[in-house]
C-alpha atoms as a PDB file:
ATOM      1  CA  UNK A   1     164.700 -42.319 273.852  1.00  0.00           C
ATOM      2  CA  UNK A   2     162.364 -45.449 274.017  1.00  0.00           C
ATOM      3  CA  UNK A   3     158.648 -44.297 271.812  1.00  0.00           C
ATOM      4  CA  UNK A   4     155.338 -45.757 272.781  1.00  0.00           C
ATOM      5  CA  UNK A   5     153.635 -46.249 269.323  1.00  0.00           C
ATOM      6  CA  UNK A   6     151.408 -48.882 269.920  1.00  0.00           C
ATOM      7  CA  UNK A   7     147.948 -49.405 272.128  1.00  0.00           C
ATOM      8  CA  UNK A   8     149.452 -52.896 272.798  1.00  0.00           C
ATOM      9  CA  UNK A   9     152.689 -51.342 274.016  1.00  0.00           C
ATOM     10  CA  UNK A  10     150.761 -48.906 276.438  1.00  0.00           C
ATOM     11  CA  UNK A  11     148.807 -51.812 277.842  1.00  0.00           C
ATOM     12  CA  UNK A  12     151.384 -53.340 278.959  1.00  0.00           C
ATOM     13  CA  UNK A  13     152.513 -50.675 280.999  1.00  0.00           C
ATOM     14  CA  UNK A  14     149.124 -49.814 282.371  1.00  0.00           C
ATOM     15  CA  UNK A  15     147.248 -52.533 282.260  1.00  0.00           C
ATOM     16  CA  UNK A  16     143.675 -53.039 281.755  1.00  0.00           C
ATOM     17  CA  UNK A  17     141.565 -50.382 283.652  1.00  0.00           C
ATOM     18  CA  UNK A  18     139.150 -51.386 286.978  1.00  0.00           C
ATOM     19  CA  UNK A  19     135.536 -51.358 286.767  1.00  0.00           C
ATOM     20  CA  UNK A  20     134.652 -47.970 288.580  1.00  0.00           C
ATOM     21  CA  UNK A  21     136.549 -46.591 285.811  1.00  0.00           C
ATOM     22  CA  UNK A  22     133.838 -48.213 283.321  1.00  0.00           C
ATOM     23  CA  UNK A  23     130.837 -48.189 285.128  1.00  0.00           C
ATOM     24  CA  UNK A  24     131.205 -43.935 285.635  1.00  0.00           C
ATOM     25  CA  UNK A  25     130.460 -43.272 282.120  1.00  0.00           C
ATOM     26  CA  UNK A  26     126.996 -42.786 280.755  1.00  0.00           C
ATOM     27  CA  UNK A  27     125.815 -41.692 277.510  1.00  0.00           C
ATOM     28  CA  UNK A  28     123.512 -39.202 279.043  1.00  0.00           C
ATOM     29  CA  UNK A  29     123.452 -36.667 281.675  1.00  0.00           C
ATOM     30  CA  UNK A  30     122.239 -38.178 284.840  1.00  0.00           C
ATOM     31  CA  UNK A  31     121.175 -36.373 288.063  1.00  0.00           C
ATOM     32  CA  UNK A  32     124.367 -36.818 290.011  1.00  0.00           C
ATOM     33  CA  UNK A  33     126.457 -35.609 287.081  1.00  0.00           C
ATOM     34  CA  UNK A  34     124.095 -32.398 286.587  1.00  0.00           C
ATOM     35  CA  UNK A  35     124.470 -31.511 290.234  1.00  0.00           C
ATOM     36  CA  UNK A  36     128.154 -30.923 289.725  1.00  0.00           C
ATOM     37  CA  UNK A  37     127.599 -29.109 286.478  1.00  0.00           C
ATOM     38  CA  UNK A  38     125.217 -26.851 288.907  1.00  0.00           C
ATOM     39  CA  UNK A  39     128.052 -25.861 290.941  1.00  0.00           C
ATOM     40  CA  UNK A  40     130.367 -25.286 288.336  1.00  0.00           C
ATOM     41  CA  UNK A  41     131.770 -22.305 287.921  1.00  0.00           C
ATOM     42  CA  UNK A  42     134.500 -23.185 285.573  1.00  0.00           C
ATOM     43  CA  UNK A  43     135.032 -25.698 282.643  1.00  0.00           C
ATOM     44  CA  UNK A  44     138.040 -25.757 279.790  1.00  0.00           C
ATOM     45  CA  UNK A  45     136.598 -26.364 276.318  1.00  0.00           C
ATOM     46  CA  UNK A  46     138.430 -28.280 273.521  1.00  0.00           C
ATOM     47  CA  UNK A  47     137.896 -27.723 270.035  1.00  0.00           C
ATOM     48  CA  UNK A  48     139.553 -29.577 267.015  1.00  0.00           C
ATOM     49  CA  UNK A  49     139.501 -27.751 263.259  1.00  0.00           C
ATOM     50  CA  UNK A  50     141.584 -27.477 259.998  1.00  0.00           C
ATOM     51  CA  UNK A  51     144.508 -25.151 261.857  1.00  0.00           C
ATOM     52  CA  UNK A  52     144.986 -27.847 264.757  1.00  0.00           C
ATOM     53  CA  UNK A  53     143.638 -27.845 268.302  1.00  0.00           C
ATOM     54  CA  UNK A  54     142.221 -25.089 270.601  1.00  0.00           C
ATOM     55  CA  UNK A  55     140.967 -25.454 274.495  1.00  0.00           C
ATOM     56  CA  UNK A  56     139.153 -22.487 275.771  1.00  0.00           C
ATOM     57  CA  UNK A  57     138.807 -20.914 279.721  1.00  0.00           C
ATOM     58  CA  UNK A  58     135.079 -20.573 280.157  1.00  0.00           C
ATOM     59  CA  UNK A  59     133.603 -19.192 283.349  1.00  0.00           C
ATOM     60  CA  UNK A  60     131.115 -17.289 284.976  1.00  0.00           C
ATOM     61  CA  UNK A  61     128.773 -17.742 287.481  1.00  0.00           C
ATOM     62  CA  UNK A  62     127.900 -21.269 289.011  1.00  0.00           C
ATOM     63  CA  UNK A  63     125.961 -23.504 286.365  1.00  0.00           C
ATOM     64  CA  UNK A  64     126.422 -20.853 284.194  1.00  0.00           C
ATOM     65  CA  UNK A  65     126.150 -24.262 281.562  1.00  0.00           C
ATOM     66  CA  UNK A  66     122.575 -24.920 281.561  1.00  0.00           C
ATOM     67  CA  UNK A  67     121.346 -28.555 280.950  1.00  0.00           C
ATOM     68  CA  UNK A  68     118.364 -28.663 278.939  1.00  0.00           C
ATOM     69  CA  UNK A  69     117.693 -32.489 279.134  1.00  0.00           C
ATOM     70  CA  UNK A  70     119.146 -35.627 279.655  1.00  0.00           C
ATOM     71  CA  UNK A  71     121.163 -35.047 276.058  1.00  0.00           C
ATOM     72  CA  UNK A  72     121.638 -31.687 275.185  1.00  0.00           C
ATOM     73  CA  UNK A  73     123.883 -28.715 277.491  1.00  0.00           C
ATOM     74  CA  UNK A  74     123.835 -24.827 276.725  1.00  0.00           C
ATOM     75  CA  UNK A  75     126.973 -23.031 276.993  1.00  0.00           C
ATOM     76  CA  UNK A  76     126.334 -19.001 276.376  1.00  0.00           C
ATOM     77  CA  UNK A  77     129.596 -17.541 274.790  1.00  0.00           C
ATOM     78  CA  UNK A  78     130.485 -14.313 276.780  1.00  0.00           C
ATOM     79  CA  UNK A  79     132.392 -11.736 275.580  1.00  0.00           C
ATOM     80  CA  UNK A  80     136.017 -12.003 274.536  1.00  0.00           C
ATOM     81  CA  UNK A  81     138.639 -11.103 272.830  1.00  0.00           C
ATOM     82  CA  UNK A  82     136.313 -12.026 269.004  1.00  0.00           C
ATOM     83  CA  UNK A  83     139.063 -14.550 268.040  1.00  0.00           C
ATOM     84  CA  UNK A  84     136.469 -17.403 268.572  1.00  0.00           C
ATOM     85  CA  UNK A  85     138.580 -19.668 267.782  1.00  0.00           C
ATOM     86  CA  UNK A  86     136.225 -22.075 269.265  1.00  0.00           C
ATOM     87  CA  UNK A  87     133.553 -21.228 267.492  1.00  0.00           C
ATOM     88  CA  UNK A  88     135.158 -21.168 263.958  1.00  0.00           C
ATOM     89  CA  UNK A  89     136.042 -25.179 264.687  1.00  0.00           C
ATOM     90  CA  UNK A  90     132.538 -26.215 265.715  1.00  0.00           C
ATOM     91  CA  UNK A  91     131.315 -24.682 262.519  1.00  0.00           C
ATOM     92  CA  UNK A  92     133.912 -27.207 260.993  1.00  0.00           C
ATOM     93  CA  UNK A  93     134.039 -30.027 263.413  1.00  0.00           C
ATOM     94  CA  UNK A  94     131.904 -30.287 265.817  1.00  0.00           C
ATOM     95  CA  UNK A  95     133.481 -32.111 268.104  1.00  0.00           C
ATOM     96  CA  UNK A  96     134.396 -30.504 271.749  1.00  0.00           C
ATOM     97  CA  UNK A  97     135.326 -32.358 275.201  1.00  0.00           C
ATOM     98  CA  UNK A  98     134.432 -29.978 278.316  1.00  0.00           C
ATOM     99  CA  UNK A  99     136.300 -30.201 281.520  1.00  0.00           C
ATOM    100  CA  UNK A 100     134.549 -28.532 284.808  1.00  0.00           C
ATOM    101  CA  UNK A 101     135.856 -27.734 287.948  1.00  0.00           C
ATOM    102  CA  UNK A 102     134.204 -26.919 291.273  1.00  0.00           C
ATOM    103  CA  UNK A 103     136.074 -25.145 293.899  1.00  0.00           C
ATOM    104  CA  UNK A 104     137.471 -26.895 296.764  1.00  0.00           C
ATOM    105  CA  UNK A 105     136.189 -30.058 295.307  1.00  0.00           C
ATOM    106  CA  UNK A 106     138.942 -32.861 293.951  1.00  0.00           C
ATOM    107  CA  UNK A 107     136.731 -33.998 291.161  1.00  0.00           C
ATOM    108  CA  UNK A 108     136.618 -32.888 287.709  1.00  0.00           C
ATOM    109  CA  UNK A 109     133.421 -33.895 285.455  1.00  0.00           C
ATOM    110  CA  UNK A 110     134.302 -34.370 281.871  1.00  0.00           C
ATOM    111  CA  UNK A 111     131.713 -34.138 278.914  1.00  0.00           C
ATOM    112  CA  UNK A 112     132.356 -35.361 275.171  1.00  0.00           C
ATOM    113  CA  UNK A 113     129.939 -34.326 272.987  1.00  0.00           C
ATOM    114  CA  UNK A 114     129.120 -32.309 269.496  1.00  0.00           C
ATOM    115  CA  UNK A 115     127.969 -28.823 269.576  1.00  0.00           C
ATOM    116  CA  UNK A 116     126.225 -26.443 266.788  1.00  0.00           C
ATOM    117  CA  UNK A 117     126.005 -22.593 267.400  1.00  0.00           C
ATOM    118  CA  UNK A 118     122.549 -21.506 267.870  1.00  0.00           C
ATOM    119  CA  UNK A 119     121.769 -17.196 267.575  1.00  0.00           C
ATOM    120  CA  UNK A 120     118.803 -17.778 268.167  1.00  0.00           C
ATOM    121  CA  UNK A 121     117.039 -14.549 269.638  1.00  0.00           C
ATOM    122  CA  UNK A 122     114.819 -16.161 272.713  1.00  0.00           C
ATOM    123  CA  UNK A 123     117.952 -18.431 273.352  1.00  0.00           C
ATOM    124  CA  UNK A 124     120.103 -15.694 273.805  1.00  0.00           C
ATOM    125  CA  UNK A 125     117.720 -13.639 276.062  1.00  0.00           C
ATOM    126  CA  UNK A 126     117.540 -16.460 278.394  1.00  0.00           C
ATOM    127  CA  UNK A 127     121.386 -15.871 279.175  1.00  0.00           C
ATOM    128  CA  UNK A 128     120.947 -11.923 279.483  1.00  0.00           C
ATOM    129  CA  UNK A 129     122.713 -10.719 282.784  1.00  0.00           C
ATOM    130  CA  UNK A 130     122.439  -7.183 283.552  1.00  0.00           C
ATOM    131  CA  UNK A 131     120.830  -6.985 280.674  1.00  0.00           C
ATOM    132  CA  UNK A 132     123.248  -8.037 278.591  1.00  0.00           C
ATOM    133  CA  UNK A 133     122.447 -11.651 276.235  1.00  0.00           C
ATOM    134  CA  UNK A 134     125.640 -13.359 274.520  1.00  0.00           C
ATOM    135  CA  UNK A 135     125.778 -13.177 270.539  1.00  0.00           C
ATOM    136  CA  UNK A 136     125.518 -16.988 270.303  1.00  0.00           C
ATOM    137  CA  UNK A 137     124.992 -20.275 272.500  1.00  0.00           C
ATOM    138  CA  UNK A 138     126.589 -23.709 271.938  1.00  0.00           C
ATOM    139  CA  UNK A 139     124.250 -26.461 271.727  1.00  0.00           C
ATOM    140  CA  UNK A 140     126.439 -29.527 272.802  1.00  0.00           C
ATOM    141  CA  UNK A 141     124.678 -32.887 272.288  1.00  0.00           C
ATOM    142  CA  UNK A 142     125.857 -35.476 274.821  1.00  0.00           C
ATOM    143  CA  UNK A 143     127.906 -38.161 273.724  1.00  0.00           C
ATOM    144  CA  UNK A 144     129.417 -39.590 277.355  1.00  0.00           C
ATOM    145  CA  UNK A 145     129.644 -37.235 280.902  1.00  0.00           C
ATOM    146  CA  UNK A 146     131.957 -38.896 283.526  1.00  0.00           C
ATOM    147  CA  UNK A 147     134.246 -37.933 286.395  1.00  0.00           C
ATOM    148  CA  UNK A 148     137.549 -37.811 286.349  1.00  0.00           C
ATOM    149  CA  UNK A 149     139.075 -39.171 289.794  1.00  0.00           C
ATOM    150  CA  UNK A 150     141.073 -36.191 292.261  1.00  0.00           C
ATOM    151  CA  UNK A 151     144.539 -37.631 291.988  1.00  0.00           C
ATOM    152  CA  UNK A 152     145.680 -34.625 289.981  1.00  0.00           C
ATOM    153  CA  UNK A 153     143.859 -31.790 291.701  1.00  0.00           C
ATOM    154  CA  UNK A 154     144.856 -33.186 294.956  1.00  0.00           C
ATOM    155  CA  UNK A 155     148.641 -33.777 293.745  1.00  0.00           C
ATOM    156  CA  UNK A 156     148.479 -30.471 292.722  1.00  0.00           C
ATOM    157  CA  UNK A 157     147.130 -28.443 295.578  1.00  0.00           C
ATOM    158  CA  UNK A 158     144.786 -26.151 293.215  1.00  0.00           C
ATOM    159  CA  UNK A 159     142.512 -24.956 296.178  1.00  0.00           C
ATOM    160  CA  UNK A 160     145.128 -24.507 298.743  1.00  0.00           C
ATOM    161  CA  UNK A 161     145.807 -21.425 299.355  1.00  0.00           C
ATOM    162  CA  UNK A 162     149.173 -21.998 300.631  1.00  0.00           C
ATOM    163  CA  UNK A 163     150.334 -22.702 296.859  1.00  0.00           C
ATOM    164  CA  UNK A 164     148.751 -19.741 295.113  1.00  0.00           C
ATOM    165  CA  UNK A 165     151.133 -17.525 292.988  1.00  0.00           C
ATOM    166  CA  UNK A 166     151.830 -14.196 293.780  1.00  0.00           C
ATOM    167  CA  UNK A 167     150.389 -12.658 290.545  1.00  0.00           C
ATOM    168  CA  UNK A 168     153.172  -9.834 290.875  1.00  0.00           C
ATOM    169  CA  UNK A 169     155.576 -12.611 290.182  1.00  0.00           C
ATOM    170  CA  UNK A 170     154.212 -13.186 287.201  1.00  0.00           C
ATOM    171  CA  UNK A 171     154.441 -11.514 283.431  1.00  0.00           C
ATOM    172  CA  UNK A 172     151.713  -8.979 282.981  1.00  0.00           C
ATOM    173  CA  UNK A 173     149.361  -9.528 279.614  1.00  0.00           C
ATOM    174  CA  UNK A 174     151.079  -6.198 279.312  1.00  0.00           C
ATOM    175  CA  UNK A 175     154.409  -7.100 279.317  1.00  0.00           C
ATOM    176  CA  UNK A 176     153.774  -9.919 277.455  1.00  0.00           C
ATOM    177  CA  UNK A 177     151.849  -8.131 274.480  1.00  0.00           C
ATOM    178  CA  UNK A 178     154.789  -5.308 274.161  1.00  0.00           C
ATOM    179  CA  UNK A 179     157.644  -8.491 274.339  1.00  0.00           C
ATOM    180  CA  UNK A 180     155.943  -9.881 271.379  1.00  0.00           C
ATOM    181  CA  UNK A 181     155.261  -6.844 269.376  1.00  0.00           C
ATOM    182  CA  UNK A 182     158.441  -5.193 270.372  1.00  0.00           C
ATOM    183  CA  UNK A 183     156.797  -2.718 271.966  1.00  0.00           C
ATOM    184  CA  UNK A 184     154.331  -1.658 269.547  1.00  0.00           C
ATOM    185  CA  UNK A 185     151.297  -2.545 271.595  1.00  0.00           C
ATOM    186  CA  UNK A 186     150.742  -3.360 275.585  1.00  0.00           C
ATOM    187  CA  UNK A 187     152.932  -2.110 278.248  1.00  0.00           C
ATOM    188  CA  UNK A 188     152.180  -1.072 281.538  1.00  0.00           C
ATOM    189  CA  UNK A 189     148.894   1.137 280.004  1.00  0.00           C
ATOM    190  CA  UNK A 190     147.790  -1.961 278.714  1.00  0.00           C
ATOM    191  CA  UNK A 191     147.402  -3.217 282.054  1.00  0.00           C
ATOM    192  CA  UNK A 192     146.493   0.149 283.894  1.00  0.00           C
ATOM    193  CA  UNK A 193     143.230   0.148 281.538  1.00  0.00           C
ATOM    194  CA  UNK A 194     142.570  -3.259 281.977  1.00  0.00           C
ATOM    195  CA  UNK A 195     140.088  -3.508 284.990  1.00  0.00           C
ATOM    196  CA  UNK A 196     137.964  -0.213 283.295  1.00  0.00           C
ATOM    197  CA  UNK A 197     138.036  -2.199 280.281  1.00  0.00           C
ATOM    198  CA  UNK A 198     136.778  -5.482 281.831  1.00  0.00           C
ATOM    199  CA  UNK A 199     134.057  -3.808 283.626  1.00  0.00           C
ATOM    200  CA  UNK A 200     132.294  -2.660 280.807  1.00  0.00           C
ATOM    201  CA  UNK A 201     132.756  -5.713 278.750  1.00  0.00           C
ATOM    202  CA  UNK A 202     132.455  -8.635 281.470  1.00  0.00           C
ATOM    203  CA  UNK A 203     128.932  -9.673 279.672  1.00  0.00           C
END
């Protein structure tokens, strides 16, 4: 198997990118870039620590990541599963990239940036819904925002609904949890509880 090792070597295969793939990143949140992050209801976050590499689902309603200025976003951290394994590697490194996604549009908007976790008590309440505020927020300063062009989510048909999955085709969490502990935990009550569960933990 022929390696790539080298920047030089990948050059050569690629070449030298054009200049609207320059010219769309800024160093700063701009008004067309918060727009999207307005509509989002959806971004991946990527987190780097000690252990290795983690990148996170985070959703909930649209612009549910608030931007505070020009440099600065606010991502509220919902309730989970309390692995945070995000949060224990921005207390370590705090570098994260963010990827959101809009549905039914082809572009993704990608942020690099470093975060801090803030508990602050004012913060928090300004995330409540249903009266419920998350235990921390992420503070991400702004290194670059830019867009990320629809070849991939239009190769890959992500809004059609023609593609989607059958979830019944799928593994259950369930069946996953009680293949992995030999039975010990999950199962099918696993995922009978599941939806009672997630309703009274969904903020």
């Amino acid at each position: 198997m022929s390696i790539v090792r080298t920047a030089e070597e990948l050059e050569a295969i690629y070449g030298v990118p054009g200049k609207p793939s320059l010219v769309k990143v800024a160093p700063r949140m701009t008004a067309e870039y918060a727009r999207i992050i307005a509509a989002s209801p959806f971004c991946a976050l990527a987190t780097v620590g000690p252990e290795g590499l983690d990148c996170s689902p985070r959703g909930d309603v649209k612009g549910f990541v608030r931007v505070r200025d020009e440099r600065t976003l606010l991502l509220p951290d919902r309730r989970g599963n309390n692995r945070i394994d995000s949060l224990r590697n921005i207390v370590r490194d705090p570098r994260v990239a963010l990827m959101f996604l809009v549905p039914g549009s082809g572009n993704a908007l990608r942020v690099n940036g470093r975060a801090q976790i803030s508990a602050e008590p004012d913060l928090l309440e300004s995330f409540s819904v249903n009266g419920k505020a998350p235990r921390s927020v992420m503070v991400i300063a702004i290194d670059e925002v830019y867009f990320q062009c629809a070849r991939a989510i239009v190769r890959s048909g992500l809004w059609d609904p023609e593609n989607h999955v059958d979830p019944k085709a799928l593994p259950t969490p369930g069946e996953i949890l009680a293949a992995m502990s030999e039975g010990e935990v999950g199962g099918k009550p696993y995922d009978e509880a599941w939806q009672g569960r997630a309703e009274k933990t969904m903020w």
